[in-house]
N, C-alpha and C. Protein backbone atom coordinates (compact mmCIF):
# COMPACT_ATOMS: atom_id res chain seq x y z
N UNK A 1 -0.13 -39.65 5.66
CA UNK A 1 -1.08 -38.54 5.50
C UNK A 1 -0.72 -37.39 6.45
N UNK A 2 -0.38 -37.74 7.52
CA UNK A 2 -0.19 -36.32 8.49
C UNK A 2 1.33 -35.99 8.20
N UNK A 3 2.24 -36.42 7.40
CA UNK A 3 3.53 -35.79 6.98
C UNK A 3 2.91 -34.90 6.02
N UNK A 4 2.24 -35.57 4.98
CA UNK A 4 2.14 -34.35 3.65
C UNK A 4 1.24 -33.48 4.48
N UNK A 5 0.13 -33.10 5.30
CA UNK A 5 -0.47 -32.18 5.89
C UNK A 5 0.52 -31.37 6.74
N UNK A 6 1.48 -31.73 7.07
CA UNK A 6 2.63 -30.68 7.97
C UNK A 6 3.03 -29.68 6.73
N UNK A 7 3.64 -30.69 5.66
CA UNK A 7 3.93 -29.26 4.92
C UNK A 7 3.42 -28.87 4.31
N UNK A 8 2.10 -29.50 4.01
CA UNK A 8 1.21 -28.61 2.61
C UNK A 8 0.45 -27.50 3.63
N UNK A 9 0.81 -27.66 4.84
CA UNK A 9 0.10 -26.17 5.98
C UNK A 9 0.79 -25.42 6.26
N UNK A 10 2.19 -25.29 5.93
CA UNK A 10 3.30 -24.68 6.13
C UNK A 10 3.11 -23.36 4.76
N UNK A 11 3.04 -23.98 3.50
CA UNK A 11 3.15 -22.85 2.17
C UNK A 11 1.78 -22.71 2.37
N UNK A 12 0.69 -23.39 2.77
CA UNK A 12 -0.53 -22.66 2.97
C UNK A 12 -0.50 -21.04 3.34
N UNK A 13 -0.47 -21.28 4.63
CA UNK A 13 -0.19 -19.85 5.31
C UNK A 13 0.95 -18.48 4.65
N UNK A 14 1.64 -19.41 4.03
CA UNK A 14 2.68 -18.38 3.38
C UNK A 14 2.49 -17.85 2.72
N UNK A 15 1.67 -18.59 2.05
CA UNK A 15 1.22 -17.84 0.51
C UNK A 15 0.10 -17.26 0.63
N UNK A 16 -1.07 -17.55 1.91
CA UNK A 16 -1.73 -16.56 1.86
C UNK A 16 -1.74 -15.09 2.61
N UNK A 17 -0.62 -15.20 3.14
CA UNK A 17 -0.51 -13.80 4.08
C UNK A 17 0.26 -13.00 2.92
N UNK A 18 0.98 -13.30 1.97
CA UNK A 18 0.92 -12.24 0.72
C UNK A 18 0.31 -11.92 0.24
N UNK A 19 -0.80 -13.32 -0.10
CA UNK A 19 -1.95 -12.41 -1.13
C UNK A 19 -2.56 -11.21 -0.85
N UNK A 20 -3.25 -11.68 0.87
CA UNK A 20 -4.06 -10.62 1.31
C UNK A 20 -2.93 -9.33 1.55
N UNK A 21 -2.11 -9.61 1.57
CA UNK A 21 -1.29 -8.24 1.74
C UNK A 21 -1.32 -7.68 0.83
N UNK A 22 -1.27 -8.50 -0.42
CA UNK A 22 -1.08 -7.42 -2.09
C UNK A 22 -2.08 -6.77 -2.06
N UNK A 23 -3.13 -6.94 -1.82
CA UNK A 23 -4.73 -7.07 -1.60
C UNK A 23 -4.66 -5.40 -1.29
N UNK A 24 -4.60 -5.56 -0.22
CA UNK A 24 -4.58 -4.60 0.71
C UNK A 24 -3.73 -3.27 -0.11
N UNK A 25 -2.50 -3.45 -0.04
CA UNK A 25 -1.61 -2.71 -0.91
C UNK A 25 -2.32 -1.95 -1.92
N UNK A 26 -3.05 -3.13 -2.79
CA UNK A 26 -3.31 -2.16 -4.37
C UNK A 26 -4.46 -1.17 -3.63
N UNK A 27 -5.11 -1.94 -2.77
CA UNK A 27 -6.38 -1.13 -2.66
C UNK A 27 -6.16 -0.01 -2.02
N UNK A 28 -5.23 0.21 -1.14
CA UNK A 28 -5.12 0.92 -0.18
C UNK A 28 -4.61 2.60 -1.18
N UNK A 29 -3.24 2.10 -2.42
CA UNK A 29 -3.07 2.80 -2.85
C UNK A 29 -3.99 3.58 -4.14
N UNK A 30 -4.58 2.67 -4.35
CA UNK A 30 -6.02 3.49 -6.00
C UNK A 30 -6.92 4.32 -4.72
N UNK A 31 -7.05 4.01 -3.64
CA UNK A 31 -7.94 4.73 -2.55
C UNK A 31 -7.27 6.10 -2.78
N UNK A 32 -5.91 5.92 -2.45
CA UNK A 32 -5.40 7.24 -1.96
C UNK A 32 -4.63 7.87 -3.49
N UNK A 33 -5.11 7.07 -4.38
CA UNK A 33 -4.38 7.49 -5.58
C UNK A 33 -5.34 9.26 -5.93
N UNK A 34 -6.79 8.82 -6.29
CA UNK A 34 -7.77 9.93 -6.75
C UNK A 34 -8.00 10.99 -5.52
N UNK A 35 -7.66 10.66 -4.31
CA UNK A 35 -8.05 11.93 -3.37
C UNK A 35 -6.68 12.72 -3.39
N UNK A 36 -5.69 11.71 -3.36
CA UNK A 36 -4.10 12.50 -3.56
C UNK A 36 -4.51 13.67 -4.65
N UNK A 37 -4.20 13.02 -5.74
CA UNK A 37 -4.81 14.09 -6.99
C UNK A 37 -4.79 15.52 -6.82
N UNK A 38 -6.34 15.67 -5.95
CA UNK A 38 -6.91 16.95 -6.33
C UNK A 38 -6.12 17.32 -5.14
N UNK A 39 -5.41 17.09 -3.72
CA UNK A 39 -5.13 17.38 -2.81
C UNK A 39 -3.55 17.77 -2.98
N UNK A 40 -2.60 17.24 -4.09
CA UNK A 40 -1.27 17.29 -4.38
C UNK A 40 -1.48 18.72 -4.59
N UNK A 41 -2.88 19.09 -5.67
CA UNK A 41 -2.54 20.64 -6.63
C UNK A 41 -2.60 21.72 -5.60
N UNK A 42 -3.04 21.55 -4.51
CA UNK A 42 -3.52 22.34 -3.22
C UNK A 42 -2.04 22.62 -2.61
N UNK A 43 -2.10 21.54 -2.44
CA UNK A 43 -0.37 21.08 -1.75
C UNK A 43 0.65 21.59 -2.57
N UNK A 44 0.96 21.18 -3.17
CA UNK A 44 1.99 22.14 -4.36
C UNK A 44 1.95 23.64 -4.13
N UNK A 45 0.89 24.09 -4.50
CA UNK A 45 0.87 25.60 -3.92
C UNK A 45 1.37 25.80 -2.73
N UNK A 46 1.05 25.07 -1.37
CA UNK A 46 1.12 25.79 0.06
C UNK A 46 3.03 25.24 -0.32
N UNK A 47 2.98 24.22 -0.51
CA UNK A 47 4.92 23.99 -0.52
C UNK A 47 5.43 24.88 -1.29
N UNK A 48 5.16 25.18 -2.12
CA UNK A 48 6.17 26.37 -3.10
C UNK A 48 5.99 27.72 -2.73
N UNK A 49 4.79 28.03 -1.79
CA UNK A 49 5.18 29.36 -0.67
C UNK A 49 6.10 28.76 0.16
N UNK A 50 5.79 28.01 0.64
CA UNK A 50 6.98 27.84 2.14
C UNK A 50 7.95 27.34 1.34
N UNK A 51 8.25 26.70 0.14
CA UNK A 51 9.60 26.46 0.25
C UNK A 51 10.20 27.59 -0.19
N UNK A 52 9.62 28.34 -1.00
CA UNK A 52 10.55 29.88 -1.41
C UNK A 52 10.88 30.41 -0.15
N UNK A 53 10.43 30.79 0.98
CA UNK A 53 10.36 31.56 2.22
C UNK A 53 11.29 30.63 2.79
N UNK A 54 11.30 29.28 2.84
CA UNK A 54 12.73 28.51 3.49
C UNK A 54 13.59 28.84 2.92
N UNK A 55 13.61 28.95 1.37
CA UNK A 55 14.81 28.82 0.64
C UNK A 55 15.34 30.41 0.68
């Protein structure tokens, strides 16, 4: 019993520090997906003054 508990605690942990990472990931990006949005069209403008004036 305490052999199969060594390794069935081993892929335990493994597999859950991805999940919560995917987790995190999707959420993090649909967060910043809809504020990006309206903030890109803003942005686009101020970059295509300054990049003409760099360029």
């Amino acid at each position: 019993m305490s052999d199969e508990t060594t390794p069935a605690t081993t892929p335990d942990p493994g597999a859950a520090a991805p999940t919560p990472r995917r987790l995190a990931g999707k959420t993090r990006k649909r967060k910043s997906v809809p504020p990006i949005l309206p903030g890109v069209e803003e942005a686009e403008d101020t970059v295509r003054d300054g990049v003409g004036e760099t360029a």
